[in-house]
Protein backbone atom coordinates (compact mmCIF):
# COMPACT_ATOMS: atom_id res chain seq x y z
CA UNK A 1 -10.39 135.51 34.60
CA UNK A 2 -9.29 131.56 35.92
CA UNK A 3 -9.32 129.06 33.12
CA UNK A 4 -13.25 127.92 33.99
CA UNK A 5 -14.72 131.18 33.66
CA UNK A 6 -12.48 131.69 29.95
CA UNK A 7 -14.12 128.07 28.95
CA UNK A 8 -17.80 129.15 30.14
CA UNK A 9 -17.64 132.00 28.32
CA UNK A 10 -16.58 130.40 25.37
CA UNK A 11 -19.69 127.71 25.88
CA UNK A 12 -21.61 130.40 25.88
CA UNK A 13 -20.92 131.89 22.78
CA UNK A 14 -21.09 128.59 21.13
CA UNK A 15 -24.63 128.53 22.42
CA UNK A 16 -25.51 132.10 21.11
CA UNK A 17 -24.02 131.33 17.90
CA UNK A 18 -26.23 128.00 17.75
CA UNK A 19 -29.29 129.99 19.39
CA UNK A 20 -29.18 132.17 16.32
CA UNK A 21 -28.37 129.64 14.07
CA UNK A 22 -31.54 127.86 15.25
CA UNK A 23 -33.58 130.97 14.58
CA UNK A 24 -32.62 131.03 11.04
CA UNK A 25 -32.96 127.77 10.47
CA UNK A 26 -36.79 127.65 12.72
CA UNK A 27 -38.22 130.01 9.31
CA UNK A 28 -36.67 127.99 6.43
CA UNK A 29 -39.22 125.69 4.48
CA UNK A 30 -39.65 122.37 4.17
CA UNK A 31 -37.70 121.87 0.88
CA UNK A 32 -34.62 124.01 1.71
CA UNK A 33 -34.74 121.73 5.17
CA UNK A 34 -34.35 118.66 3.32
CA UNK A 35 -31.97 119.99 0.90
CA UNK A 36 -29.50 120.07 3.76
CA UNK A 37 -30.37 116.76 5.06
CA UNK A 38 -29.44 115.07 1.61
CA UNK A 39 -26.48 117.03 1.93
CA UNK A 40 -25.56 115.82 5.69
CA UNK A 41 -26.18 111.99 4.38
CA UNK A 42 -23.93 112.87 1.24
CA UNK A 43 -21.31 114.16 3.44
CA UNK A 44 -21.44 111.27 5.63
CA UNK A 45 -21.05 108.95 2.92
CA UNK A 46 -17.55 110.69 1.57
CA UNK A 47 -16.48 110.76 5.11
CA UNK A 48 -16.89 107.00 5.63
CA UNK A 49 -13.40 105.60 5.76
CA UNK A 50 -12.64 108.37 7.91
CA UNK A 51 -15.35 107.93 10.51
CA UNK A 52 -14.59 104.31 10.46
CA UNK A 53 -11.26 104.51 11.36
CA UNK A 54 -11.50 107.27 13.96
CA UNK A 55 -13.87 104.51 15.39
CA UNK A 56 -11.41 101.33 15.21
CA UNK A 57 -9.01 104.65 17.48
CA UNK A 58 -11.82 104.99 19.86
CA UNK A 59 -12.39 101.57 20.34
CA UNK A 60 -8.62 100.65 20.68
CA UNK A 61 -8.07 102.77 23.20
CA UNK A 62 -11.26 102.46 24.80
CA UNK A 63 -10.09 98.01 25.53
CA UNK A 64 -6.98 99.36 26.83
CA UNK A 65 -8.61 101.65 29.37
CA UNK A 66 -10.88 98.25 30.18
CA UNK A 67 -14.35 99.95 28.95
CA UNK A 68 -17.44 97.47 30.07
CA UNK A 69 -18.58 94.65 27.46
CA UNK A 70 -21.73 96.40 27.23
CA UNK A 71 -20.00 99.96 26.44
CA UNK A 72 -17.83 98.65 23.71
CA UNK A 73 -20.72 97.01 21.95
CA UNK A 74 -22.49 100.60 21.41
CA UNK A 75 -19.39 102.34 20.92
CA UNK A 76 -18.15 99.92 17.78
CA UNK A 77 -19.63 101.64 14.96
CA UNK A 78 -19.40 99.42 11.92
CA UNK A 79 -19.85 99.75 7.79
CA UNK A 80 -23.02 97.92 8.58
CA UNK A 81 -24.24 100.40 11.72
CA UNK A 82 -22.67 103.71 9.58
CA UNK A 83 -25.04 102.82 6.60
CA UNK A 84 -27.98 102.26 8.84
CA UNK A 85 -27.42 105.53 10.46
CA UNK A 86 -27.20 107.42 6.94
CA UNK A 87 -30.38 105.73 5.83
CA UNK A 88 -31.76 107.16 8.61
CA UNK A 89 -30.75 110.58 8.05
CA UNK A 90 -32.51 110.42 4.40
CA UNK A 91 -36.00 108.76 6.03
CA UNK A 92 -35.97 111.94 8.28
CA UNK A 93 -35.58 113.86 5.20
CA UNK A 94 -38.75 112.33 3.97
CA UNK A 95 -40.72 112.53 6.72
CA UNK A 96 -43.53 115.05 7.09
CA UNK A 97 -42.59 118.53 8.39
CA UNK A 98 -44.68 119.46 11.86
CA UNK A 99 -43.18 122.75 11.79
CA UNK A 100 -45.79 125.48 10.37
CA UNK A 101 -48.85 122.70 11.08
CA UNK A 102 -52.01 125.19 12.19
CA UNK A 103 -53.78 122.89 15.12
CA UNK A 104 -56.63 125.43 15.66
CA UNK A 105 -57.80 128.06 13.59
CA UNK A 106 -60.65 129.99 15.05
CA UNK A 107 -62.29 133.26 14.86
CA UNK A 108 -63.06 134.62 18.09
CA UNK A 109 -65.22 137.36 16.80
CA UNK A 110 -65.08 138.93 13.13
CA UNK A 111 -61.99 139.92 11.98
CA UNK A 112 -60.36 138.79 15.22
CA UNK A 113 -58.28 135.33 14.32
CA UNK A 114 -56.82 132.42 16.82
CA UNK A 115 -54.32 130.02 15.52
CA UNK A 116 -52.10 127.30 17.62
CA UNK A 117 -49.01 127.46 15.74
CA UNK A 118 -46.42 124.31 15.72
CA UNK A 119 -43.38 125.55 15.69
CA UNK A 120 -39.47 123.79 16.83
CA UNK A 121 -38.32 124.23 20.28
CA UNK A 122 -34.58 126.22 20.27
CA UNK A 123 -31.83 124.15 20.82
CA UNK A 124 -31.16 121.28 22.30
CA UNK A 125 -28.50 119.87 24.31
CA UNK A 126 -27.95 116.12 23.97
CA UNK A 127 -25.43 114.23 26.15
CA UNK A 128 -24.68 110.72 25.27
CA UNK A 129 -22.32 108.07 26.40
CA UNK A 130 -20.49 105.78 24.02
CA UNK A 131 -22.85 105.59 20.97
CA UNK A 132 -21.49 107.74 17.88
CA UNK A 133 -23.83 106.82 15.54
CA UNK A 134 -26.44 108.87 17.96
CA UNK A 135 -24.78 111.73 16.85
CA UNK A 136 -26.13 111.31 13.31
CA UNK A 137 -29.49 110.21 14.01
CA UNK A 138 -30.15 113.34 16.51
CA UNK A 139 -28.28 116.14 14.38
CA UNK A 140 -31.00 115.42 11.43
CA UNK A 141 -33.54 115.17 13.51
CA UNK A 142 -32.79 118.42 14.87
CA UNK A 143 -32.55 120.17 11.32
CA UNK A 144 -35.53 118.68 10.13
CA UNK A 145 -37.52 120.00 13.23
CA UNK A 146 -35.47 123.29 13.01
CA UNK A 147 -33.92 122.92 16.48
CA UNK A 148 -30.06 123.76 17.10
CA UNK A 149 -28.37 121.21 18.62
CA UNK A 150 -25.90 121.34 21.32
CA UNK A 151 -24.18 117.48 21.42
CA UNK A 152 -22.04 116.12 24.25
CA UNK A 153 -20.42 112.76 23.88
CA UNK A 154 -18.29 110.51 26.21
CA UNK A 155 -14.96 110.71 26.34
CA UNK A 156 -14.64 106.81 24.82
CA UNK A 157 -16.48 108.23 21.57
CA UNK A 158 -14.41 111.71 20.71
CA UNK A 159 -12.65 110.52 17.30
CA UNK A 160 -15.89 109.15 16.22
CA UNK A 161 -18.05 112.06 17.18
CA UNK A 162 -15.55 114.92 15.85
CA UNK A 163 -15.63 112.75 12.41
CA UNK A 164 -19.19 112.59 12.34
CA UNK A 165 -19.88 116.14 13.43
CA UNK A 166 -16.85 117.30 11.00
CA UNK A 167 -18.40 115.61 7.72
CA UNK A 168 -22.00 117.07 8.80
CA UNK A 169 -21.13 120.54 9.44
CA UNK A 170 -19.35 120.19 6.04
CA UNK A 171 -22.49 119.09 4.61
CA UNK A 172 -24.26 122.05 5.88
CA UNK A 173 -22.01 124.33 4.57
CA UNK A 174 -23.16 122.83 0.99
CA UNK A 175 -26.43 124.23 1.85
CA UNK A 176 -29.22 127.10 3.28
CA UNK A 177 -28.36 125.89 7.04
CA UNK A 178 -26.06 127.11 9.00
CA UNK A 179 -22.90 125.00 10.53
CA UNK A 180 -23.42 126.65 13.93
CA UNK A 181 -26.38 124.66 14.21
CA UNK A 182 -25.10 121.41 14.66
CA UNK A 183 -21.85 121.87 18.01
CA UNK A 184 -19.86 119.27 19.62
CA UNK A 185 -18.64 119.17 23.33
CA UNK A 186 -16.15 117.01 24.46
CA UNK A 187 -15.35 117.44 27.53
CA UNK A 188 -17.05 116.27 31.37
CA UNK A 189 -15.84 120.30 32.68
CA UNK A 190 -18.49 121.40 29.47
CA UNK A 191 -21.26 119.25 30.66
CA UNK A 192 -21.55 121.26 33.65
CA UNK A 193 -21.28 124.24 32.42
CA UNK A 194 -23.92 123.36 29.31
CA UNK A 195 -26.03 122.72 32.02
CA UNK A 196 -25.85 125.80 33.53
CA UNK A 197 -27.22 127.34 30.54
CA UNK A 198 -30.61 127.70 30.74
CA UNK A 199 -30.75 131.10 28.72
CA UNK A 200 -29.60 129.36 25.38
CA UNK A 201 -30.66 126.13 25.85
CA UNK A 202 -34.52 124.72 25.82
CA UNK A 203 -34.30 121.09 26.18
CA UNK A 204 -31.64 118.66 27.67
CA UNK A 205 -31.78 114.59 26.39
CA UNK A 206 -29.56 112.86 28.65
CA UNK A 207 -28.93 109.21 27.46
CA UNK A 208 -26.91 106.92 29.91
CA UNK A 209 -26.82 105.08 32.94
CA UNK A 210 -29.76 105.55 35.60
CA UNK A 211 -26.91 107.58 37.89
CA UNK A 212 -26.18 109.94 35.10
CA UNK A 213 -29.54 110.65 34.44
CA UNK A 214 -30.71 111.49 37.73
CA UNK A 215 -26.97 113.56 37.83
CA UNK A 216 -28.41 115.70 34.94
CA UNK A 217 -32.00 116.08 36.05
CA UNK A 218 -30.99 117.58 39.64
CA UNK A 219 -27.86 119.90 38.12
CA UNK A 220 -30.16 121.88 35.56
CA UNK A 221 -32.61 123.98 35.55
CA UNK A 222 -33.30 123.15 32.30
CA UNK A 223 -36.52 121.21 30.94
CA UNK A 224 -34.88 117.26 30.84
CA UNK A 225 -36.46 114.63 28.40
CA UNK A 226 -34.85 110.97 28.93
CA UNK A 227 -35.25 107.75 30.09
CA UNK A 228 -32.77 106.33 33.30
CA UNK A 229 -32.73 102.11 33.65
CA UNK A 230 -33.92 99.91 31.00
CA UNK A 231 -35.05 96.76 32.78
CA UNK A 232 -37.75 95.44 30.39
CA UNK A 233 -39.73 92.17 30.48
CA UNK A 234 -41.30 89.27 28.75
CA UNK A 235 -44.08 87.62 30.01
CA UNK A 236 -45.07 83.93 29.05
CA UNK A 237 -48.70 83.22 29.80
CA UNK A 238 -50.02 79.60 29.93
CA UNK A 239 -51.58 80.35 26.80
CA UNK A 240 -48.33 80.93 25.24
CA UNK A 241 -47.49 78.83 21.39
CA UNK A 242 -43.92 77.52 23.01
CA UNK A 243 -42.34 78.00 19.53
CA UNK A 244 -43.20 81.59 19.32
CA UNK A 245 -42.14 81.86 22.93
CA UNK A 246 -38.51 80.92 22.85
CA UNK A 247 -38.01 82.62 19.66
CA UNK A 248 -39.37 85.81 20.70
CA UNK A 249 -36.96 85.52 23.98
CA UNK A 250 -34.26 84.43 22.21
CA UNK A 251 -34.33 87.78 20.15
CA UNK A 252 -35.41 90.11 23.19
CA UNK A 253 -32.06 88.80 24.74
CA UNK A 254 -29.62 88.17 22.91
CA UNK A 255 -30.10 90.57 19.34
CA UNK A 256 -28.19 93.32 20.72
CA UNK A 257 -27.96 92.62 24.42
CA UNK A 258 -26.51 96.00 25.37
CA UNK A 259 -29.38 98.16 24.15
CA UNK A 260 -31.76 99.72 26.52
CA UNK A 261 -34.68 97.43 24.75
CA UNK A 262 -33.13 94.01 25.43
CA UNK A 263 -35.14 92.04 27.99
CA UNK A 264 -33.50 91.90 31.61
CA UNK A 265 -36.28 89.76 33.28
CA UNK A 266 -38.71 86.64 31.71
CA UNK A 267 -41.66 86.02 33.80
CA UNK A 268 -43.79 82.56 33.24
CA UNK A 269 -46.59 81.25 33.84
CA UNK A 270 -46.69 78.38 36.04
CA UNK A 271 -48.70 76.47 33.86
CA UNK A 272 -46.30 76.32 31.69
CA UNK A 273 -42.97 76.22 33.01
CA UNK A 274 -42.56 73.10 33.12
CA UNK A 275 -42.59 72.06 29.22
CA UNK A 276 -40.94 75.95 28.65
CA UNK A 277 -38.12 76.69 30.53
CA UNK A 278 -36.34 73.81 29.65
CA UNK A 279 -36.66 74.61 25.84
CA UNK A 280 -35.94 78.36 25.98
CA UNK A 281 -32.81 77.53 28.79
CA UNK A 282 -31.38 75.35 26.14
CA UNK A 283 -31.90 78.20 23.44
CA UNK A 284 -30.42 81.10 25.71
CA UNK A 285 -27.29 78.91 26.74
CA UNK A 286 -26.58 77.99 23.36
CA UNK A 287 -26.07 81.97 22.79
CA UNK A 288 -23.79 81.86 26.12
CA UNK A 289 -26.47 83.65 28.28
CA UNK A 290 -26.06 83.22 31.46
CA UNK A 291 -29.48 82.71 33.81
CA UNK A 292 -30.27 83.75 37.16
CA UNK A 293 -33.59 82.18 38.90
CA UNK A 294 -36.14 82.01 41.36
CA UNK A 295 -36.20 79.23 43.47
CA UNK A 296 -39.37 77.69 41.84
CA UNK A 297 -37.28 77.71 37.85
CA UNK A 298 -34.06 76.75 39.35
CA UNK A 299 -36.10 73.37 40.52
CA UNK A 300 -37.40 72.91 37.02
CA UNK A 301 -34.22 73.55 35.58
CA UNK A 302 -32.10 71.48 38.11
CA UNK A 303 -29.78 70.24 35.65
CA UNK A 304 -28.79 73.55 33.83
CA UNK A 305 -26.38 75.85 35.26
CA UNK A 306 -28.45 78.50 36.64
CA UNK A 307 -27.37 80.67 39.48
CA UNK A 308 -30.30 81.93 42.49
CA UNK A 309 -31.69 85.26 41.48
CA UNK A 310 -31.69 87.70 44.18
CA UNK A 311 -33.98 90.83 44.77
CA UNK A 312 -31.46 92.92 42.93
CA UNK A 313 -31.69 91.05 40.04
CA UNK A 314 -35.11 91.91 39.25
CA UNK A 315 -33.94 95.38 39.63
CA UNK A 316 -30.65 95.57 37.04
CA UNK A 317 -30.42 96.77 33.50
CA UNK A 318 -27.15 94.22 32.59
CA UNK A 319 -27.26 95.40 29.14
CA UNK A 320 -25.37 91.70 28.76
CA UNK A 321 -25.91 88.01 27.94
CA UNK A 322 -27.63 87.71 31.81
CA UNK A 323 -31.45 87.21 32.18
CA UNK A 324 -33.36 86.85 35.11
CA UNK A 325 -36.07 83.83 35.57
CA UNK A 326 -39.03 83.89 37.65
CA UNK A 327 -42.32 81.86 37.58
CA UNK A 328 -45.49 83.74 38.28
CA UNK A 329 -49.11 82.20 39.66
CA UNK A 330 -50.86 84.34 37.06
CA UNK A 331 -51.07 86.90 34.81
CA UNK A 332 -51.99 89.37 37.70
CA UNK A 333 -48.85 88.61 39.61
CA UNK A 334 -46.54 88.92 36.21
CA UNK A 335 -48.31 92.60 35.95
CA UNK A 336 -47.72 93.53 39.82
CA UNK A 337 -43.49 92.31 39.41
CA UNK A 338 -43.55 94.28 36.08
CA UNK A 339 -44.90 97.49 37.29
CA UNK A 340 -43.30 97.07 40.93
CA UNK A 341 -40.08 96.66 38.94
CA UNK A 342 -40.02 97.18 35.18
CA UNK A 343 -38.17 100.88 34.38
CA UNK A 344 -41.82 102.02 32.68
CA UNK A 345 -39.39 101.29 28.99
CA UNK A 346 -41.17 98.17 26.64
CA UNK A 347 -42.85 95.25 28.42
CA UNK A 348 -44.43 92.19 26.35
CA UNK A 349 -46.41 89.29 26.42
CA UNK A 350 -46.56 85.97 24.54
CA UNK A 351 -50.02 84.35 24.74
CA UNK A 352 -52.32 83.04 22.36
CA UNK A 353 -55.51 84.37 24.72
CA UNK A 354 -56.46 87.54 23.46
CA UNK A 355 -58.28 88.95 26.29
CA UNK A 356 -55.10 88.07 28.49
CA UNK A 357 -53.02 89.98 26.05
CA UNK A 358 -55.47 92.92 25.95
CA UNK A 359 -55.37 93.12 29.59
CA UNK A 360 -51.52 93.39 29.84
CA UNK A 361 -51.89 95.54 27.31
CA UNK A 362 -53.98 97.82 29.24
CA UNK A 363 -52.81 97.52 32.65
CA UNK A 364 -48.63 97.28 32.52
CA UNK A 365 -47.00 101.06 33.09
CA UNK A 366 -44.66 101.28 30.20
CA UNK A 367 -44.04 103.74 27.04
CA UNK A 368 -44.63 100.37 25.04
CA UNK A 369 -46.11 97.36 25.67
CA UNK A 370 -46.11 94.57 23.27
CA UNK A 371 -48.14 91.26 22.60
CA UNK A 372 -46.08 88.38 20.65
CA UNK A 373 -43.15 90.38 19.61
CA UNK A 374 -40.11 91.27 20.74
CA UNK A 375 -39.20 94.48 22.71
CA UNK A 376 -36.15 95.15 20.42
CA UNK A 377 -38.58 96.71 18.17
CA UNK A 378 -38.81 99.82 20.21
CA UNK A 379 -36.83 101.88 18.33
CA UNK A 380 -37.33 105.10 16.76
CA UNK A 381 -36.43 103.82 13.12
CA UNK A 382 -38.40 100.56 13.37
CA UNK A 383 -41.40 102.69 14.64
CA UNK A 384 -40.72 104.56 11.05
CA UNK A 385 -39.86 107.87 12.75
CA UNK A 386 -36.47 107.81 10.75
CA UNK A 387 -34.59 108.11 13.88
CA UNK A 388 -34.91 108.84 17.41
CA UNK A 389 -33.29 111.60 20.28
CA UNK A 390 -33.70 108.80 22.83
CA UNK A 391 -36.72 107.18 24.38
CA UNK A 392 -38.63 108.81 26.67
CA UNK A 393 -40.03 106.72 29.55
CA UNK A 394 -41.85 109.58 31.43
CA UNK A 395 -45.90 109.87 32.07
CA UNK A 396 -46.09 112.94 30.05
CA UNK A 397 -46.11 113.23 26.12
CA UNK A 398 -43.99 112.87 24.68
CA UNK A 399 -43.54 109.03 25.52
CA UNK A 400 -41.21 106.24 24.30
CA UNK A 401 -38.53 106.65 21.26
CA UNK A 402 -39.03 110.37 20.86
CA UNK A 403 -38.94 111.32 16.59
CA UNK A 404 -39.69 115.27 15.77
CA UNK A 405 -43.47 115.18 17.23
CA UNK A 406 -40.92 115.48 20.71
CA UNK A 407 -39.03 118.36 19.34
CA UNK A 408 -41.62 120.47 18.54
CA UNK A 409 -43.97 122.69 20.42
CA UNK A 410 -46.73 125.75 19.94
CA UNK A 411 -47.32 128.89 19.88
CA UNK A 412 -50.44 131.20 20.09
CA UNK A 413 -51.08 133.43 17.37
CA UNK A 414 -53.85 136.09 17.81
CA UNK A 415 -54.47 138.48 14.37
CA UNK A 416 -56.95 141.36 15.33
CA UNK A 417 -58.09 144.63 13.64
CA UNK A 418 -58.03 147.37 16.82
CA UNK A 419 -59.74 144.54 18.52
CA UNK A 420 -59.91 145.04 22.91
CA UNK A 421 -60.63 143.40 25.66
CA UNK A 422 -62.64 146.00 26.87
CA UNK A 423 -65.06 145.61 24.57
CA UNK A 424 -66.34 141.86 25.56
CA UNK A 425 -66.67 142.65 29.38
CA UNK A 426 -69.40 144.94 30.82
CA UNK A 427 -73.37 145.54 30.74
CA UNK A 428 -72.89 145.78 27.01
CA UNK A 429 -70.70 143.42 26.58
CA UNK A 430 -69.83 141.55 23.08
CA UNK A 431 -70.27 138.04 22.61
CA UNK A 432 -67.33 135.85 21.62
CA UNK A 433 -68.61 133.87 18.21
CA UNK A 434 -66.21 131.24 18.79
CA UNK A 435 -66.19 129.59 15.05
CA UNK A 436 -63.66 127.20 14.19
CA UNK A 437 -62.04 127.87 10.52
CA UNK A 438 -60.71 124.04 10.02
């Protein structure tokens, strides 16, 4: 047996074990469910010092290697991001249980009973790049919606991953859940292989670069949920309160520039270029971003240093201080760039016109679209769903930063007494009373 088919083998049993793991888990109630949450945020806490410094490792060596700006900034996982993350873990713990919900309860005929069942999905296998703190947010998420989880890191993130994962499955051992739910992979030669499991596995989450989606999506046969390229916009519309405007940007920008919700292209209204762009330039540069513009903003702001934005511009995710300027004739042209363009992520628009707002609203293709706020707040903990798997920027349900309503599916549940099928076809056939119960 060559060293690949030893470590597939091995995969696979770490998916069986999680597979029935998951099973166990997929019965438990609500109560014993959180029990082992509190214990996974306990376990977390104790393990702080320890997580922390396997992170300062991880980001050490990552600056020697030369990892991206962008990178670093979601693989540094400070006090500040570690407590956020545990808080997290505790709102999932309080939030309510899908699993067991009854969506339909009908009786077909007497004594013959329908119910639609929601019940968790398997296991999933997550593969993220350089955030740790991901780990955390999914692995509760996955107990609470009792899924397994399968979770695949980058390489840049090991130390902090193998802390995290160690102080959870230590919490888990405290109570009713099994360890085996909760694995970590480590390596790119498991990837593959997880991917190749389609017998253990139900769902893959990919969250990365556009490339390493796509790489996923056409290497599985495997159900994928995930988003690829964040480029998200903000629209200024002549009707726009300046004030609100350059704050809003300001934030969209440059809060946490690396995450996929950061803006990567502002769009204004000609109307009101002229007494905007030269506020908002002033406010960006001040935070060292640097602009890229149209030839119609670059005219307006002829004495800033802003560099001519070219048609691949309006088509990056620079998850950096970099933003894109172009003015737009109307609000119909800001909605044909953002749709032409805009990754189908969180779009938004600053106006004080509310039927202008309700028609961006309506018309821009995106898994959030926002009036007078920034796009940083799509987020799966902002949104109040404790945490998220990732966000989800496909047409079909579920859409945006996916909570455990994405986790979960449904099953059919038919309860008969010697009912059969016979009987309702025929001359004499029965008739189906069709009475809903709830």
């Amino acid at each position: 047996m060559t060293a690949t088919e030893v470590a597939t083998q091995s995969l696979t049993d770490v998916a069986n074990r999680t597979r029935l793991a998951a099973q166990k888990l997929a019965i438990l109630s609500t109560e014993s469910k959180n029990q082992a949450i509190e214990a996974v945020a306990l376990a977390l806490e104790l393990a702080k010092d320890e997580i922390l410094q396997a992170n300062i490792k991880d980001c050490e060596v990552a600056t020697a290697e030369g990892i991206a700006k962008p990178l670093y900034k979601r693989l540094q996982l400070d006090e500040h991001k570690l407590r956020d993350a545990i808080t997290g873990v505790r709102d999932v713990g309080k939030l309510s249980d899908p699993v067991g919900d009854v969506q339909i309860h009908r009786e077909l005929d007497t004594g013959l009973i329908l119910k639609r069942i929601v019940c968790p999905l398997g296991v999933l296998g997550v593969i993220f790049e350089a955030r740790p703190e991901a780990a955390i947010q999914i692995a509760s998420l996955a107990i609470k919606s009792g899924n397994g989880v399968i979770l695949k890191c980058g390489r840049e993130a090991v130390r902090s991953c193998e802390a995290i994962v160690k102080a959870i499955k230590k919490g888990l051992s405290l109570s009713c859940v099994s360890s085996d739910v909760v694995q970590l992979l480590t390596t790119r030669e498991e990837t593959l292989e997880l991917l190749k499991l389609d017998k253990y596995v139900d769902l893959i989450i990919p969250r990365g670069s556009n490339s390493f989606v796509r790489f996923v999506q056409e290497n599985t046969r495997i159900p994928v949920l995930g988003h690829a390229d964040g480029i998200c916009h903000l629209y200024i519309d002549s009707a726009a309160d300046i004030k609100k405007a350059v704050a809003i940007t300001v934030d969209a920008k440059t809060h946490y520039p690396a995450a996929c919700n950061a803006i990567e292209t502002l769009l204004v209204h000609q109307a009101i270029a002229q007494r905007f762009l030269p506020q908002v330039a002033d406010a960006l540069q001040s935070q060292g971003v640097s602009l890229r513009g149209d030839e119609h903003s670059r005219k307006i702001l002829a004495d800033t240093d802003i560099t001519l934005a070219t048609e691949s511009d309006w088509q990056t995710e620079y998850s950096d201080l970099i933003l894109s300027i172009k003015v737009v004739e109307s609000l119909e042209s800001a909605i044909s760039h953002i749709n032409d363009y805009g990754s189908r992520h969180t779009d938004a628009i600053v106006t004080e016109d509310s039927e202008a707002a309700n028609t961006f609203l309506a018309m821009v293709n995106a898994a959030g679209v926002y009036h007078n706020c920034s796009t940083r707040f799509a987020d799966g903990f902002r949104y109040g769903l404790g945490a998220e798997v990732g966000i989800s920027t496909q047409q079909m349900p579920p859409r945006g930063p996916v909570g455990l309503e994405g986790l979960v599916t449904y099953k059919y549940q038919v309860i008969g007494d010697g009912h059969i099928a016979a009987t309702y076809t025929g001359a004499n056939a029965k008739f189906f009373t069709h009475r809903d119960l709830i």
